[in-house]
N, C-alpha and C. Protein backbone atom coordinates (compact mmCIF):
# COMPACT_ATOMS: atom_id res chain seq x y z
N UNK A 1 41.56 7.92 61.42
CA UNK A 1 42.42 6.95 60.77
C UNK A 1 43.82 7.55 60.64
N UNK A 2 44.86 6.76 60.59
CA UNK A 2 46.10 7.50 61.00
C UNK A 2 46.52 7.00 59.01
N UNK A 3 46.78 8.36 58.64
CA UNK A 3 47.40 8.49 56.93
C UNK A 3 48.15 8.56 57.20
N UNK A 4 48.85 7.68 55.81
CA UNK A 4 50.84 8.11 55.60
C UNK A 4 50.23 9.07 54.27
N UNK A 5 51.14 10.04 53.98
CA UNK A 5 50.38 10.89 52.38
C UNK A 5 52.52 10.54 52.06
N UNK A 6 52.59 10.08 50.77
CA UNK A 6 53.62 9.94 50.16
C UNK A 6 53.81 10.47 48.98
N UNK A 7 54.06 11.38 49.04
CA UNK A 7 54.34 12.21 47.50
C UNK A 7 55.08 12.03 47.00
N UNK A 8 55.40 11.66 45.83
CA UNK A 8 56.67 11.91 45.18
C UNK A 8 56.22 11.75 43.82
N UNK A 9 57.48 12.28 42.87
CA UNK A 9 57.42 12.34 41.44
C UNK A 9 56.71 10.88 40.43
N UNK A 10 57.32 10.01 41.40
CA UNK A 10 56.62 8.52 40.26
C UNK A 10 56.98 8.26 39.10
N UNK A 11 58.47 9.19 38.79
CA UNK A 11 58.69 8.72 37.37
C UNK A 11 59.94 7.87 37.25
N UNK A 12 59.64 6.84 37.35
CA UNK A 12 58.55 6.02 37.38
C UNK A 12 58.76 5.55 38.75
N UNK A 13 57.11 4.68 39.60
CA UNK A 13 57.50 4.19 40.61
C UNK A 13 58.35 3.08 40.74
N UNK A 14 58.99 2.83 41.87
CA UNK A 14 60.16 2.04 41.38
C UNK A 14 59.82 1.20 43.06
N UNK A 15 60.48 -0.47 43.01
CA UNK A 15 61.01 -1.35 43.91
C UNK A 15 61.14 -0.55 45.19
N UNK A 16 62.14 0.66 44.83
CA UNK A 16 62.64 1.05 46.32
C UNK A 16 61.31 2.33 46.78
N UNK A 17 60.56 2.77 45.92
CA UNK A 17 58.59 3.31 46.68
C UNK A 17 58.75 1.97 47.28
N UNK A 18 58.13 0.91 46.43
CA UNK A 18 57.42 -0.22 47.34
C UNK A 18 58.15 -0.87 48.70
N UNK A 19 59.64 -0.57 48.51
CA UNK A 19 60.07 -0.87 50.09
C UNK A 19 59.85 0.32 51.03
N UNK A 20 59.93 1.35 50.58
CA UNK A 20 59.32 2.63 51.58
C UNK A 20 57.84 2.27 52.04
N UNK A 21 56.70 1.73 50.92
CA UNK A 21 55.36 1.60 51.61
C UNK A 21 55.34 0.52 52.45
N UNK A 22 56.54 -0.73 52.29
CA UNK A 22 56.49 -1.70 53.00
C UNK A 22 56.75 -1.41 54.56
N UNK A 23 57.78 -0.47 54.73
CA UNK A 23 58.44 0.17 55.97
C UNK A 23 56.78 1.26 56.48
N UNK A 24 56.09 1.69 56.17
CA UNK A 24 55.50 2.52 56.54
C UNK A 24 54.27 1.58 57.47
N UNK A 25 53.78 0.59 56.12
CA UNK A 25 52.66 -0.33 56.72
C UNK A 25 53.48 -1.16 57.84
N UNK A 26 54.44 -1.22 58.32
CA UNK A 26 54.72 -2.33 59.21
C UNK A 26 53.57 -2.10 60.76
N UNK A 27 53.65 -2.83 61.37
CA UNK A 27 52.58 -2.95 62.19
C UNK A 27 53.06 -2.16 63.29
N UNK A 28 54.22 -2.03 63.49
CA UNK A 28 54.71 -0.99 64.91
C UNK A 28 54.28 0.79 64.48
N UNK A 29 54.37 0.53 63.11
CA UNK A 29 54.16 2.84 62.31
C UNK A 29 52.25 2.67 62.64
N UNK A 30 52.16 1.55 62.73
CA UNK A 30 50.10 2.05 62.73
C UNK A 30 49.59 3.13 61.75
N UNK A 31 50.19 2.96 60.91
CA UNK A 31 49.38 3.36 59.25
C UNK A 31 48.54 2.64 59.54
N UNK A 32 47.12 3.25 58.93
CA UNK A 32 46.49 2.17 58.65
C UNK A 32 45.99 2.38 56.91
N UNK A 33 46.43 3.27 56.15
CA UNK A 33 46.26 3.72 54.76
C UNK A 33 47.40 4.51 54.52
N UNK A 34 47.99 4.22 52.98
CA UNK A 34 48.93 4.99 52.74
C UNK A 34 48.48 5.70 51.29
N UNK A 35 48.86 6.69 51.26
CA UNK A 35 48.24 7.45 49.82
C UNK A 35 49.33 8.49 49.40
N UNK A 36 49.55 7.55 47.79
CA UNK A 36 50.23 7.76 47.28
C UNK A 36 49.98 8.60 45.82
N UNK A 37 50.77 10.37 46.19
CA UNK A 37 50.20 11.31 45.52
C UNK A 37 51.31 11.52 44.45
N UNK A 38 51.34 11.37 42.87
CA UNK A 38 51.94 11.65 42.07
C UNK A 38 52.20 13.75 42.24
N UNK A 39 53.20 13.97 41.96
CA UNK A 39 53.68 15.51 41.54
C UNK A 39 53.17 15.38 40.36
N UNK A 40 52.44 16.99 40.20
CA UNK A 40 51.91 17.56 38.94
C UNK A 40 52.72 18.35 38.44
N UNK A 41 53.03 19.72 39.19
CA UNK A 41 54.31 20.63 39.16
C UNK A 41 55.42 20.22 39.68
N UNK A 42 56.25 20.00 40.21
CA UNK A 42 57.00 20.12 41.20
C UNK A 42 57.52 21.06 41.70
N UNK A 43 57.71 20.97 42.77
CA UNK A 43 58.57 22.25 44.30
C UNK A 43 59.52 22.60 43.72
N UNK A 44 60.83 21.61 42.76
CA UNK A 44 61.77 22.18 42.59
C UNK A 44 62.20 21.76 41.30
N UNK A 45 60.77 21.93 40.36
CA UNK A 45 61.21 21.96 38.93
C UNK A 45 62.00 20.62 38.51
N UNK A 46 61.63 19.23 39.04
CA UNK A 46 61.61 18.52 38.29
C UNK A 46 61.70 18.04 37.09
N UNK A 47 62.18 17.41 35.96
CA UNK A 47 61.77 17.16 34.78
C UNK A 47 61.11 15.69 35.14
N UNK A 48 60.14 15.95 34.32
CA UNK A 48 59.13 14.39 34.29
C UNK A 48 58.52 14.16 33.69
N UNK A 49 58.03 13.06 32.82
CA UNK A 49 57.41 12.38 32.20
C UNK A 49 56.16 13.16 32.21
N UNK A 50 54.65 12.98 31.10
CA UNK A 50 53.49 13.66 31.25
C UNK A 50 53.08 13.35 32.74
N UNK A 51 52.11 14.03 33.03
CA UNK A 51 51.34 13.49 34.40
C UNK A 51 50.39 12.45 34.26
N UNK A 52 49.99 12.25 33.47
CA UNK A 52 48.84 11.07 32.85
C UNK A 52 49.77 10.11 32.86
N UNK A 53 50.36 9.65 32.16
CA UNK A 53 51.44 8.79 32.31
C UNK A 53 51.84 8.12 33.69
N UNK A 54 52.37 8.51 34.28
CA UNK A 54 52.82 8.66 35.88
C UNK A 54 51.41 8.28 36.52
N UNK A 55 50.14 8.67 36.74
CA UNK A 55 49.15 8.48 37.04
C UNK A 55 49.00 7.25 36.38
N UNK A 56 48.39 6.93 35.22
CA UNK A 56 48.80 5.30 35.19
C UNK A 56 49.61 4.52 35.59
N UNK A 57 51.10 4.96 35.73
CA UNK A 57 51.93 3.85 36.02
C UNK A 57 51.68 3.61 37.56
N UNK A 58 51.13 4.77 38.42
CA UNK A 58 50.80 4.48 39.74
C UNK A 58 50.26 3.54 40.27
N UNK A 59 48.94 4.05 39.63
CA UNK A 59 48.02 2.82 39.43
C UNK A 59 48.23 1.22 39.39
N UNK A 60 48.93 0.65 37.78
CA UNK A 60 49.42 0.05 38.03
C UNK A 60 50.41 -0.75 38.64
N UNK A 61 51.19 0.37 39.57
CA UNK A 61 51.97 0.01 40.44
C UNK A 61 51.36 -0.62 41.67
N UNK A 62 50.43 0.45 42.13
CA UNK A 62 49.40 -0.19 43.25
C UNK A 62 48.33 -1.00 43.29
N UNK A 63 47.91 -1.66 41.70
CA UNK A 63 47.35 -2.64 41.31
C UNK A 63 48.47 -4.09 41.49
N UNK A 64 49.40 -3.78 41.38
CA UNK A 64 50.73 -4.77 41.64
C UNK A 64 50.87 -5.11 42.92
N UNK A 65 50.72 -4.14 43.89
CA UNK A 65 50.85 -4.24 45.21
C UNK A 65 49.95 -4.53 46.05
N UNK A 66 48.50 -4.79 45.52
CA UNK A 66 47.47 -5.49 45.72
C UNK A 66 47.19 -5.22 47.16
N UNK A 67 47.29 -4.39 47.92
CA UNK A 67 47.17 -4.33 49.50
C UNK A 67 46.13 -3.12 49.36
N UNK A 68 44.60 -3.05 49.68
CA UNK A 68 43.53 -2.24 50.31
C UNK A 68 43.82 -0.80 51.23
N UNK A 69 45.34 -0.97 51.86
CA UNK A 69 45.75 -0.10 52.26
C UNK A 69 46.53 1.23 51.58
N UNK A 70 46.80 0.66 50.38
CA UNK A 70 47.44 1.68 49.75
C UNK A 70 46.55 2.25 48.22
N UNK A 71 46.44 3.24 48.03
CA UNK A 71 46.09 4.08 47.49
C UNK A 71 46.87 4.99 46.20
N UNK A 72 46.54 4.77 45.02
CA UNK A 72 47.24 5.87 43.83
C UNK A 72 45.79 7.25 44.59
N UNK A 73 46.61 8.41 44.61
CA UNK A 73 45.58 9.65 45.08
C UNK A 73 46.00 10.58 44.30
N UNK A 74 45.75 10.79 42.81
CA UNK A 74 46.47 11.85 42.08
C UNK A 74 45.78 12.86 42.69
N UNK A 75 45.74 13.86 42.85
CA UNK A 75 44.94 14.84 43.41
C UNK A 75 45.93 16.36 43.36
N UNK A 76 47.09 16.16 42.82
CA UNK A 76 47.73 17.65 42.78
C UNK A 76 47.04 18.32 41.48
N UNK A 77 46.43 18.18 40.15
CA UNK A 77 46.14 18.84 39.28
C UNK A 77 44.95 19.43 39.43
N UNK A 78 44.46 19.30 40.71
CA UNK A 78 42.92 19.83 41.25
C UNK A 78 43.40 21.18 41.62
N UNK A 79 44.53 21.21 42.66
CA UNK A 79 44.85 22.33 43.65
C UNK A 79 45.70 23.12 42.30
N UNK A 80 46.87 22.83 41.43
CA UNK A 80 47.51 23.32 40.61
C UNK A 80 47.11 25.09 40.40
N UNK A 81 47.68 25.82 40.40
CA UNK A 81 47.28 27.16 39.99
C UNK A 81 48.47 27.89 39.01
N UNK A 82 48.06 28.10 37.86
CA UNK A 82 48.40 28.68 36.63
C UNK A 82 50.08 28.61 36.78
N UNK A 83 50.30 27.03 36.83
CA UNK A 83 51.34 26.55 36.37
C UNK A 83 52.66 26.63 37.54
N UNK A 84 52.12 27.11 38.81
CA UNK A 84 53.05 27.58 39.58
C UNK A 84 52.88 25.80 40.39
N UNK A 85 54.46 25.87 41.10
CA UNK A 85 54.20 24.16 42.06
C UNK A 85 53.23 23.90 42.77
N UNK A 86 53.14 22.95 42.88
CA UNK A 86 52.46 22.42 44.17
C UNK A 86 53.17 21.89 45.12
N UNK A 87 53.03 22.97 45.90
CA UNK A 87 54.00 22.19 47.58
C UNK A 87 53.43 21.38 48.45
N UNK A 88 54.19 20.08 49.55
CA UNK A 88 53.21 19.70 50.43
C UNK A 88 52.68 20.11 51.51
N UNK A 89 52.93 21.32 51.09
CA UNK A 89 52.08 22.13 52.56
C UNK A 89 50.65 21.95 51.94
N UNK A 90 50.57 22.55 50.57
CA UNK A 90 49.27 22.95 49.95
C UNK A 90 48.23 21.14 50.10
N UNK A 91 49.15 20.48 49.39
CA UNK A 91 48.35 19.10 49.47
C UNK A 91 47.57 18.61 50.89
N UNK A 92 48.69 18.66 51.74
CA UNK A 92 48.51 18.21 53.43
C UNK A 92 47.07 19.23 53.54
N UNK A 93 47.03 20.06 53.19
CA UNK A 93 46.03 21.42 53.44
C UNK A 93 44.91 20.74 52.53
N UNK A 94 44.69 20.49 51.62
CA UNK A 94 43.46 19.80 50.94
C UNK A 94 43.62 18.47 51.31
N UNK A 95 44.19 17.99 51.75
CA UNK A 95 43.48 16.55 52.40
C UNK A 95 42.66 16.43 53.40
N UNK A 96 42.82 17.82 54.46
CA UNK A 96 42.50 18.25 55.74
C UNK A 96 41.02 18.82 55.16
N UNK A 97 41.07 19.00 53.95
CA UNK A 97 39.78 20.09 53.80
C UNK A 97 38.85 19.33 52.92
N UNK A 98 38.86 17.43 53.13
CA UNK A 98 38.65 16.88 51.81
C UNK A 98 38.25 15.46 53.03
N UNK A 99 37.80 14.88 52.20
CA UNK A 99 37.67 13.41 53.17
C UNK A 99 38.60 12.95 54.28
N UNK A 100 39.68 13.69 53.78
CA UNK A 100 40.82 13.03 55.15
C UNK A 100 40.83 13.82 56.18
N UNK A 101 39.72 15.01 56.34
CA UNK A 101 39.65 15.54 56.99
C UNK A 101 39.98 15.19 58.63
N UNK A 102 39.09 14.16 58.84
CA UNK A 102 39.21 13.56 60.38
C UNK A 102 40.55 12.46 60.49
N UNK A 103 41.78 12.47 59.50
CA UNK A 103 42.30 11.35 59.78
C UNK A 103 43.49 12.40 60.18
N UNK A 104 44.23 11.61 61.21
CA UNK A 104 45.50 11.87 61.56
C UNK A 104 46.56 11.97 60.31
N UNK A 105 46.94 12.72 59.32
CA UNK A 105 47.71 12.75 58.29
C UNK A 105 49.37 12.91 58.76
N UNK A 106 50.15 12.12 58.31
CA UNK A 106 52.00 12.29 58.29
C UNK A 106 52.13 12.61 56.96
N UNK A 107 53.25 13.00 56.86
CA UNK A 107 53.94 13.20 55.36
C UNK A 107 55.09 12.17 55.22
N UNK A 108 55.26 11.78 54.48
CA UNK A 108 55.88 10.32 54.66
C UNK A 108 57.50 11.07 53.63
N UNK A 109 58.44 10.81 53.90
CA UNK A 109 59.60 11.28 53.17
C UNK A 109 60.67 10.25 53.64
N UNK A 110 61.88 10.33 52.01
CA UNK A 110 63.04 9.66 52.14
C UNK A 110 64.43 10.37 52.63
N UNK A 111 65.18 9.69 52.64
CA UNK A 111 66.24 10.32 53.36
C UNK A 111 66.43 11.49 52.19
N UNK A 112 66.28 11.38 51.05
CA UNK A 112 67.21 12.54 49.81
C UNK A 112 65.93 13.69 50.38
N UNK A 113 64.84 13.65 50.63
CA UNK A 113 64.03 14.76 51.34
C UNK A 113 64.56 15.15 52.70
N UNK A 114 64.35 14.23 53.12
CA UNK A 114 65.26 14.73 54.70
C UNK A 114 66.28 15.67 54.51
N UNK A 115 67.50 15.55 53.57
CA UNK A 115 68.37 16.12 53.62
C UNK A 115 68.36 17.71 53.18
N UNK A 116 67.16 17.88 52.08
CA UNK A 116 66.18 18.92 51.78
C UNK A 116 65.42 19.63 52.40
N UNK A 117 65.01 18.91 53.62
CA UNK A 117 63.70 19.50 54.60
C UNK A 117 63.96 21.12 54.47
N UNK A 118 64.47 21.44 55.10
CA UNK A 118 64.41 23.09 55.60
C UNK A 118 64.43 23.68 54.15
N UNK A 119 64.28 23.05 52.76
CA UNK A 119 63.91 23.65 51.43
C UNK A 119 62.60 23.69 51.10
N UNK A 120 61.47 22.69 52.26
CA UNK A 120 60.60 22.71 51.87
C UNK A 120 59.74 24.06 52.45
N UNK A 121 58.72 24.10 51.38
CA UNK A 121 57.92 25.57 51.97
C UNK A 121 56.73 25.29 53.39
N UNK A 122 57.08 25.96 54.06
CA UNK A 122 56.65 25.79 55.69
C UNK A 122 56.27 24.53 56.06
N UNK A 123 58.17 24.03 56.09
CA UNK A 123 58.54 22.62 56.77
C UNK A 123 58.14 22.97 58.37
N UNK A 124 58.52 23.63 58.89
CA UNK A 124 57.80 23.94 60.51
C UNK A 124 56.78 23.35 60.77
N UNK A 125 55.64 24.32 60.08
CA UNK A 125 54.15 24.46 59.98
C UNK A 125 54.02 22.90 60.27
N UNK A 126 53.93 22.26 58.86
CA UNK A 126 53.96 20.64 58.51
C UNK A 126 54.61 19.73 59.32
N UNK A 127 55.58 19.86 60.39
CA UNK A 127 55.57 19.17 61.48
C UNK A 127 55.22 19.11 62.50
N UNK A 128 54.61 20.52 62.70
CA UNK A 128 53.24 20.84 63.39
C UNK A 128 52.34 20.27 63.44
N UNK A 129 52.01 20.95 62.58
CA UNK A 129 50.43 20.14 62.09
C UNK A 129 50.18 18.85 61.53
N UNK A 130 51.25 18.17 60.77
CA UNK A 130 50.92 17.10 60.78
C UNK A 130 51.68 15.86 60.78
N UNK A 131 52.95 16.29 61.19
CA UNK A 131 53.74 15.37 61.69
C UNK A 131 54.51 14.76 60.19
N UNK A 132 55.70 14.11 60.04
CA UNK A 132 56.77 13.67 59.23
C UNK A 132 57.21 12.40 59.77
N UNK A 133 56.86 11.37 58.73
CA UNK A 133 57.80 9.96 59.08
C UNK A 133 58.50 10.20 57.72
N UNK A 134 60.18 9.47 58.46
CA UNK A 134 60.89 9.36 57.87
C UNK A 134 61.47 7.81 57.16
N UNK A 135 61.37 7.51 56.10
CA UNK A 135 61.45 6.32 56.37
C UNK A 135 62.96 6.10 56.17
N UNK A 136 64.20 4.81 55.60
CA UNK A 136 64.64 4.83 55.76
C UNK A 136 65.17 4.35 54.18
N UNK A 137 66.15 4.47 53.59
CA UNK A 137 66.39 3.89 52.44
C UNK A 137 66.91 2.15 52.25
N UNK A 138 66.54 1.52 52.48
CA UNK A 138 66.94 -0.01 52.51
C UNK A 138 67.47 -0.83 51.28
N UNK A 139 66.60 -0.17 49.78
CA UNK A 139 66.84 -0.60 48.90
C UNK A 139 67.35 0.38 47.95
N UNK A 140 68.32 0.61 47.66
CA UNK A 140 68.94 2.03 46.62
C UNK A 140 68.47 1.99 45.15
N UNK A 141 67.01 1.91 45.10
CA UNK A 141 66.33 1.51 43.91
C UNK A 141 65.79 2.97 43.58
N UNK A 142 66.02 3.92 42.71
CA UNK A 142 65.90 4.96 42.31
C UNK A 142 65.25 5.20 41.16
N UNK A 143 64.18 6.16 40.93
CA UNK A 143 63.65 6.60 39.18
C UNK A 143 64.67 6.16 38.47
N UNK A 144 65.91 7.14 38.63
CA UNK A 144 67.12 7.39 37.78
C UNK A 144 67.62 6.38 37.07
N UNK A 145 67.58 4.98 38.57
CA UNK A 145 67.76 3.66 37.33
C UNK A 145 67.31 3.38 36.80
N UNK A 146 65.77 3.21 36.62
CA UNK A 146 64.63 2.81 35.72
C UNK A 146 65.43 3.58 34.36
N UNK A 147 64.99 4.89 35.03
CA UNK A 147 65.14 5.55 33.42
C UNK A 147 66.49 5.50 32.52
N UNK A 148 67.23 5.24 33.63
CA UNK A 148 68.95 4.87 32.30
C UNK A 148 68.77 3.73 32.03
N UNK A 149 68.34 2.78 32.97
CA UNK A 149 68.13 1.18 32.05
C UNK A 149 67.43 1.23 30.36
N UNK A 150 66.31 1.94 30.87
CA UNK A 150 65.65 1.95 30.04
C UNK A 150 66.12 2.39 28.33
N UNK A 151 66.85 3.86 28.77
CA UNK A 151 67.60 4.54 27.79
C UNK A 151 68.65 3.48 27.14
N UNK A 152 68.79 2.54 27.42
CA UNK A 152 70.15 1.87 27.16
C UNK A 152 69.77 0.25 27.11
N UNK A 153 68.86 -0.19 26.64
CA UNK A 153 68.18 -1.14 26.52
C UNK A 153 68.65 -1.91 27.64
N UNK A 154 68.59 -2.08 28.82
CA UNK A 154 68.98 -3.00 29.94
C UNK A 154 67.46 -3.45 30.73
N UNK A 155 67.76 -4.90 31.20
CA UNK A 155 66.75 -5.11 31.87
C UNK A 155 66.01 -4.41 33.15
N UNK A 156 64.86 -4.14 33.28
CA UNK A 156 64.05 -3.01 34.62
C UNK A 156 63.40 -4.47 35.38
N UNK A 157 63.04 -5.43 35.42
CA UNK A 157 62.37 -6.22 36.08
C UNK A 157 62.80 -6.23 37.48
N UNK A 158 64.29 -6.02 37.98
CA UNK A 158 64.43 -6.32 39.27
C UNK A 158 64.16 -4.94 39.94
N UNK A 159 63.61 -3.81 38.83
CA UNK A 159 64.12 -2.07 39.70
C UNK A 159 62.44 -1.79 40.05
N UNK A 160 61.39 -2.83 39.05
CA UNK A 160 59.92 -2.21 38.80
C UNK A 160 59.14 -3.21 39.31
N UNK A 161 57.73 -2.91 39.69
CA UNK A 161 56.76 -4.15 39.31
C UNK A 161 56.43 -4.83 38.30
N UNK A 162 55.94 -6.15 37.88
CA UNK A 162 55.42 -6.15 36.37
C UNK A 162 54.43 -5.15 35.74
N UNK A 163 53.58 -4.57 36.32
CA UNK A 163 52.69 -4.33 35.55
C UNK A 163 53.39 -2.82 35.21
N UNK A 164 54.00 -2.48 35.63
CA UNK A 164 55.05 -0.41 35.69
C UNK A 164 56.39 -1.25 34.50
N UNK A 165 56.60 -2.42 34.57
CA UNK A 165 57.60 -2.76 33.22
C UNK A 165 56.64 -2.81 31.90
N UNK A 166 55.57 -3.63 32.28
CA UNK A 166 54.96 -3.57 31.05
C UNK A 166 54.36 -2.31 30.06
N UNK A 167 54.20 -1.46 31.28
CA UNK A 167 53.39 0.07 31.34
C UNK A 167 54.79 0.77 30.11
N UNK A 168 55.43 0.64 30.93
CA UNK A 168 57.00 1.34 30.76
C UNK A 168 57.55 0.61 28.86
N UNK A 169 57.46 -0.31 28.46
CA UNK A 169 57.58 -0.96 27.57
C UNK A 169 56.53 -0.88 26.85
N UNK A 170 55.20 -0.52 26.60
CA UNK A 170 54.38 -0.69 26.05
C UNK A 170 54.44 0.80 25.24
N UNK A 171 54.49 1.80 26.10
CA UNK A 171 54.72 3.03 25.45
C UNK A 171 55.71 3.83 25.52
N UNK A 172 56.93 2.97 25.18
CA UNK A 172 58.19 3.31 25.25
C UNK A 172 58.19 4.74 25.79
N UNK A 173 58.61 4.72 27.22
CA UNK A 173 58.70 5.90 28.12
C UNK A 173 60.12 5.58 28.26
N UNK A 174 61.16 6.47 28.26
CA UNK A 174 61.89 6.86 28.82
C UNK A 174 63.10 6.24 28.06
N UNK A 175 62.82 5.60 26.67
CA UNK A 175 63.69 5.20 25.44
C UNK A 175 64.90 6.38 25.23
């Protein structure tokens, strides 16, 4: 089966994820599953919301998006080791060693990664072995806005799904 694996932070998922998974599933990329892995640590020290948190809002993000093909796959707090990151070399490496074993795996990244690549830890390796789609930025819908809207009482409906506004409003994240 040919995987997209899409990592990213998720805090929170936002409009412009769902136009990246839209670009990935199109019928010419032959995804045929996309799995979408929340950051536990991050590579480069992130600040973010709890991980439970984020893991729900995934969820409900991809409960929003209602498509069989896509996947919330928290799975970095398995590999995690005494607080140090989790890179996507390590993930790509337990997917291979895990049910996705037999599937053709990509690493799916945005242009602000692209521009990062050679920061990632054995970016080589990982285009090696398992290849990099890039997608493209179409919609400039960013965490960052969620979270200043939010900070500043402004409307999120056009930046989120419903059910990641309601998520987001219910337990005032990012007030």
């Amino acid at each position: 089966m040919k995987t997209a694996v899409f990592g990213s932070a998720f805090n929170p998922p936002t409009r412009g994820h769902l136009d990246a998974i839209e670009h990935v599933l199109d019928h010419e990329n032959n995804f045929e599953q996309v799995l979408l892995i929340p950051s536990y640590q991050h590579a480069f020290a992130k600040s973010m919301i709890d991980y439970n948190h984020r893991v729900a809002l995934l969820q409900a993000f991809v409960d929003d998006i209602a498509d069989k093909r896509v996947r919330a796959y928290p799975v970095e707090h398995l590999i995690a080791n005494d607080g140090k990151p989790v890179y996507t070399f390590d993930v790509l490496s337990h997917l291979e060693n895990t049910e996705f074993g037999g599937d053709q795996l990509s690493f799916v990244m945005g242009p602000d990664n692209q521009a990062n690549w050679s920061k990632f830890y054995k970016a080589e390796e990982i285009e090696q072995r398992w290849g990099v789609f890039v997608v493209p930025e179409r919609k400039a819908i960013r965490s960052t806005l969620v979270r200043d809207a939010l900070s500043t009482s402004q409307p999120i409906d056009h930046l989120v799904t419903p059910s990641v506004a309601m998520y987001l409003q219910e337990h005032k994240l990012y007030d």
